[in-house]
C-alpha atoms as a PDB file:
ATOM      1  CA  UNK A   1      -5.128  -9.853  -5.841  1.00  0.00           C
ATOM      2  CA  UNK A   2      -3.086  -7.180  -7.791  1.00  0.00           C
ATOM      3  CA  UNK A   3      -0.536  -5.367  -5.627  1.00  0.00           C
ATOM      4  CA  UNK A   4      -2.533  -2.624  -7.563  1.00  0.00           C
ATOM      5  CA  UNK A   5      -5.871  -3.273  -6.966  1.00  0.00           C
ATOM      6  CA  UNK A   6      -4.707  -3.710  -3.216  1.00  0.00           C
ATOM      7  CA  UNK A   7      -3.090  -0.067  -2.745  1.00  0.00           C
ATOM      8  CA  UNK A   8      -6.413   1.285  -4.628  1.00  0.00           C
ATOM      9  CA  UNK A   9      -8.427  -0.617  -1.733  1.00  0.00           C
ATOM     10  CA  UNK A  10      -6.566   0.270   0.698  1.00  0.00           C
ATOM     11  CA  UNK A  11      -6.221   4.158  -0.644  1.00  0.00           C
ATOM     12  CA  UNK A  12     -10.287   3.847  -0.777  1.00  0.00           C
ATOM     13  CA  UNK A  13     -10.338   3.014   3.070  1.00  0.00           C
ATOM     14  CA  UNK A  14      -7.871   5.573   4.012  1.00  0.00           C
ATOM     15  CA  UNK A  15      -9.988   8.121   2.565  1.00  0.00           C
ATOM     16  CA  UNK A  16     -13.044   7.321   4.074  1.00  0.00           C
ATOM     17  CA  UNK A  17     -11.234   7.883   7.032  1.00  0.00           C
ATOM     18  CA  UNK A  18     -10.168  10.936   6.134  1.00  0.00           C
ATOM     19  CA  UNK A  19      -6.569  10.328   5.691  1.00  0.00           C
ATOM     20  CA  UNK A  20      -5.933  11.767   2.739  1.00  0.00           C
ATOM     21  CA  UNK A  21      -2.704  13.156   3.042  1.00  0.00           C
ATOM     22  CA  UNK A  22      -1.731   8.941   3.063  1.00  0.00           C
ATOM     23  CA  UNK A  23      -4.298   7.789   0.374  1.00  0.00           C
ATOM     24  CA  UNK A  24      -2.693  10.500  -1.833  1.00  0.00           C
ATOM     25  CA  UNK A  25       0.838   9.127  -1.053  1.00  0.00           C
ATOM     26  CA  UNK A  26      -0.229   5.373  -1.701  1.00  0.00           C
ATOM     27  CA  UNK A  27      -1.881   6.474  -5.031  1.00  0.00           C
ATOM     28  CA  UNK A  28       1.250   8.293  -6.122  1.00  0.00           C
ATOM     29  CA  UNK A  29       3.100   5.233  -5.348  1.00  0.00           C
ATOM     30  CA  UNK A  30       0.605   2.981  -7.711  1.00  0.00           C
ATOM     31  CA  UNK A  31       0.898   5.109 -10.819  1.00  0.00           C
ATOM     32  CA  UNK A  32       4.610   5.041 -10.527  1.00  0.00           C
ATOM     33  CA  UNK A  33       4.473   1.384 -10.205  1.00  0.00           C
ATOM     34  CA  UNK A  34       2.632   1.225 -13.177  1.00  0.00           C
ATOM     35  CA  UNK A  35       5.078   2.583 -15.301  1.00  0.00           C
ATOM     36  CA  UNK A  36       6.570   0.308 -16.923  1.00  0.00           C
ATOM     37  CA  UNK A  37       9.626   2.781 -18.177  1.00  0.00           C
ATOM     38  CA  UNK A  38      11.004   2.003 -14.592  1.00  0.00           C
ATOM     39  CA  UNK A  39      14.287   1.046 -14.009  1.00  0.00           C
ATOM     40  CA  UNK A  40      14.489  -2.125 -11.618  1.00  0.00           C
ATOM     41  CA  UNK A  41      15.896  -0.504  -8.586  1.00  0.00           C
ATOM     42  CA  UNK A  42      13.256   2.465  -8.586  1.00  0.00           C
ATOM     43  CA  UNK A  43      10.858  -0.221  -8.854  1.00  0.00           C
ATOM     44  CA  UNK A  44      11.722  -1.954  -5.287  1.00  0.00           C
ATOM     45  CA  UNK A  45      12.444   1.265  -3.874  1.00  0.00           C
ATOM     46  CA  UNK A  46       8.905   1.990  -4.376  1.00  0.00           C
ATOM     47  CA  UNK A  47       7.566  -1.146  -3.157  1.00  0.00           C
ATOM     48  CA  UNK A  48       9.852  -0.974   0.082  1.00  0.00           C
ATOM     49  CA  UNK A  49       8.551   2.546   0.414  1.00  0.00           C
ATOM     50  CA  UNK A  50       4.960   0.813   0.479  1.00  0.00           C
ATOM     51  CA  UNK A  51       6.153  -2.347   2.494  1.00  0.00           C
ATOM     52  CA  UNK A  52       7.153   0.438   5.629  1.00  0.00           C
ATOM     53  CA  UNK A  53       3.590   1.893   4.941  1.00  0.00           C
ATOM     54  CA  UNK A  54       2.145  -1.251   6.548  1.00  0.00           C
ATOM     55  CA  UNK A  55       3.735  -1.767   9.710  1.00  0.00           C
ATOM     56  CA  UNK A  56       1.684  -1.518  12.681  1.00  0.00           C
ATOM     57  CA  UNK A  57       3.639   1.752  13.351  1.00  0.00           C
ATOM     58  CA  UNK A  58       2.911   3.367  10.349  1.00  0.00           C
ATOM     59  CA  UNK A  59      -0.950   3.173   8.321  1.00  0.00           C
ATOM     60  CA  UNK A  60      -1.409   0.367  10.874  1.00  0.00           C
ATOM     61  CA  UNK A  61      -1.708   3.119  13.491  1.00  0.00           C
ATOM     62  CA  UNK A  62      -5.013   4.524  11.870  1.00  0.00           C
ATOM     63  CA  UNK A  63      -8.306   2.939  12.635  1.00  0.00           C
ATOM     64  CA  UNK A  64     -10.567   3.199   9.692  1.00  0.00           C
ATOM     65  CA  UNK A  65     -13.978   3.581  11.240  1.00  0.00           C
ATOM     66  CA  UNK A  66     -16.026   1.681   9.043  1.00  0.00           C
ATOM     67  CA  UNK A  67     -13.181  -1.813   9.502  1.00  0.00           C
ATOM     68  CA  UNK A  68     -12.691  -3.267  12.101  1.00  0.00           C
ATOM     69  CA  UNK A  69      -8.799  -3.098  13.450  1.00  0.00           C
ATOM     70  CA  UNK A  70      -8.492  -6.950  12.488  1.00  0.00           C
ATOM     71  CA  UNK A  71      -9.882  -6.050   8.688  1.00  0.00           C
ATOM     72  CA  UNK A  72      -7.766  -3.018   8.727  1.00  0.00           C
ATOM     73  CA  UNK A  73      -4.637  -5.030   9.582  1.00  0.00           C
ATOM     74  CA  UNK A  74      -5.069  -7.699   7.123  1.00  0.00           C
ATOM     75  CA  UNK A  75      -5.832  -5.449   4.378  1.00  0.00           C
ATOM     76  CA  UNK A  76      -2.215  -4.120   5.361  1.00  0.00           C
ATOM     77  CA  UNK A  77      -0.184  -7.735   5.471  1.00  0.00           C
ATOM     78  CA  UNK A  78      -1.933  -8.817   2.229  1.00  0.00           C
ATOM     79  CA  UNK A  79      -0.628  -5.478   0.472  1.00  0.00           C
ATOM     80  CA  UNK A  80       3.139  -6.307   2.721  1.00  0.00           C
ATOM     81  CA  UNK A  81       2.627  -9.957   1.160  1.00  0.00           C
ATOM     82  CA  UNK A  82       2.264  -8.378  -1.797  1.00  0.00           C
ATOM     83  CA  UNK A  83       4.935  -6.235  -2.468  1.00  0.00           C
ATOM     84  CA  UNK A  84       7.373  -8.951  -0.721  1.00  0.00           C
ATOM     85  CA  UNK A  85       6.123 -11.155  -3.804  1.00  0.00           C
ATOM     86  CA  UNK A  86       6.571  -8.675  -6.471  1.00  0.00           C
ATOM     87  CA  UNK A  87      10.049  -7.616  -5.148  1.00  0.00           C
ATOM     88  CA  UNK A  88      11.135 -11.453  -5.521  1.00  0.00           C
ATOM     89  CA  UNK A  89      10.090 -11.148  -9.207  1.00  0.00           C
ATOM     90  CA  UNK A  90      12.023  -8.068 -10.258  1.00  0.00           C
END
């Protein structure tokens, strides 16, 4: 999966939990990673930025009602996989 389509998933659950303050942050995040204007080191900044989003600490402190907190987590390490994968690229 898309490091895309995986903040837009997890921006979807964060919503429905009502944490929209987040979901609005993570979505910001995606459409300036899809810019393709963007100079390499804004580029990982971003993705770090994301990366801290998903410790346990951080969005992994939220419990989505409708996952449960096993879903929730490994929605989180496959978007940390993620970006940890497209920062090796850049």
């Amino acid at each position: 999966m898309k490091i895309s389509e995986l903040l837009i998933e997890i921006n979807y659950h964060l919503r429905q939990a009502g944490f929209i303050n987040d979901a609005d942050e993570l979505k910001n995040f995606c459409n300036i990673l899809l810019d393709k204007k963007l100079a390499a080191d804004s580029h990982n900044a971003i993705l770090i930025e994301i990366a801290m989003r998903c410790h346990v600490k951080w969005l992994g402190d939220y419990y989505p009602p409708h996952l449960s907190q096993k879903d929730w987590w490994e929605k989180l390490e496959n978007l940390n996989r993620a970006t940890k994968k497209h920062m090796r690229r850049i």
